[in-house]
C-alpha atoms as a PDB file:
ATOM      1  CA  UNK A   1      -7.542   9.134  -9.561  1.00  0.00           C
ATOM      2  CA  UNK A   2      -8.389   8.142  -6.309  1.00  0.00           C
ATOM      3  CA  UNK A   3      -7.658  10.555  -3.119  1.00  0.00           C
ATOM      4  CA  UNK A   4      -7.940   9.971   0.601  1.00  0.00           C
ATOM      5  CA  UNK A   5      -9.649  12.762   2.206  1.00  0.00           C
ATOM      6  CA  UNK A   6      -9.634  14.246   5.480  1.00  0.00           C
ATOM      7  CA  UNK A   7     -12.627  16.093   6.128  1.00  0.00           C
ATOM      8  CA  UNK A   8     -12.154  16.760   9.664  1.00  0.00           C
ATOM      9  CA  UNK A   9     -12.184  14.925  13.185  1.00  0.00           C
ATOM     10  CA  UNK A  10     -13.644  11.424  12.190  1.00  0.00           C
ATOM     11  CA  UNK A  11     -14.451  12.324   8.612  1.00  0.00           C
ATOM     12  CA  UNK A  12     -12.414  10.754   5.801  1.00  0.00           C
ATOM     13  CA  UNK A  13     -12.779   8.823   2.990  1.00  0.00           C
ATOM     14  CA  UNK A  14     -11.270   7.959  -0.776  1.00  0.00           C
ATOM     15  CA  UNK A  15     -12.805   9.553  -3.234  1.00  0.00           C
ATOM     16  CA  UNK A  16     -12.291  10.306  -7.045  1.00  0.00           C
ATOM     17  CA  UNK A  17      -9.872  13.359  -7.193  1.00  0.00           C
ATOM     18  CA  UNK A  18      -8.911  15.196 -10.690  1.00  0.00           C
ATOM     19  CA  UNK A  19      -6.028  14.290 -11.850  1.00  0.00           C
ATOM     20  CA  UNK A  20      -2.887  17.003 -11.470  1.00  0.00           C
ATOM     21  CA  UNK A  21      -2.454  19.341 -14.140  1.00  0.00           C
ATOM     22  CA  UNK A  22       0.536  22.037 -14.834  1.00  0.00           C
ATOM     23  CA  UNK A  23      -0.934  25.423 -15.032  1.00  0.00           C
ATOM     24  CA  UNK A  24       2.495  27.305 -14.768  1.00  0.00           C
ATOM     25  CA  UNK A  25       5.617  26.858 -16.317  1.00  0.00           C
ATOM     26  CA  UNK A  26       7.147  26.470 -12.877  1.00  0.00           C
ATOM     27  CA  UNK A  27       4.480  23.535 -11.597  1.00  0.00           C
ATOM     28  CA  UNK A  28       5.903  20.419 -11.194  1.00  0.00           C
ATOM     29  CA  UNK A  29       3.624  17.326 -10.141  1.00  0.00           C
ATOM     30  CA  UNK A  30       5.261  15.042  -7.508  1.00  0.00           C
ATOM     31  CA  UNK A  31       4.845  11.336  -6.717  1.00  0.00           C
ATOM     32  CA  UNK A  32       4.517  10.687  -3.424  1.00  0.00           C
ATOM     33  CA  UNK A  33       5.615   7.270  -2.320  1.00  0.00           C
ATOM     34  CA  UNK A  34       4.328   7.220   1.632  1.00  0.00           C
ATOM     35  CA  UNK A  35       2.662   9.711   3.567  1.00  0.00           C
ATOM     36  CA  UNK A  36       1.546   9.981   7.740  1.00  0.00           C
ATOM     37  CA  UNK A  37      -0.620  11.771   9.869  1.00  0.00           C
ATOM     38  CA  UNK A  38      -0.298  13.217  13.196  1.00  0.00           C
ATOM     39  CA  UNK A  39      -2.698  11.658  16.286  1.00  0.00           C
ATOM     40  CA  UNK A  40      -3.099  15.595  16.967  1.00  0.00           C
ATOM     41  CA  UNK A  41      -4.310  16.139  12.893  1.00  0.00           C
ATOM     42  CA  UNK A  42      -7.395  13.850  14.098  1.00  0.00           C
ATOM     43  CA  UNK A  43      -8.879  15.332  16.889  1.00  0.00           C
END
């Protein structure tokens, strides 16, 4: 699946991430609908 990345201050990009996988019997994978980032998460 495809992933956005943050790499650091100026450095993201999408890239192919592995797909989730349940490892535990207490995992649970989540869809997330929307997400944000903070002006202060950039710099």
């Amino acid at each position: 699946m495809k992933g956005y990345v943050f790499h650091g201050p100026g450095r993201s990009a999408w890239e192919d991430t592995p797909d989730p996988e349940l490892k535990e019997p207490t995992d649970a994978i989540v869809r997330v609908d929307a997400v944000t980032i903070c002006g202060t998460d950039l710099h």
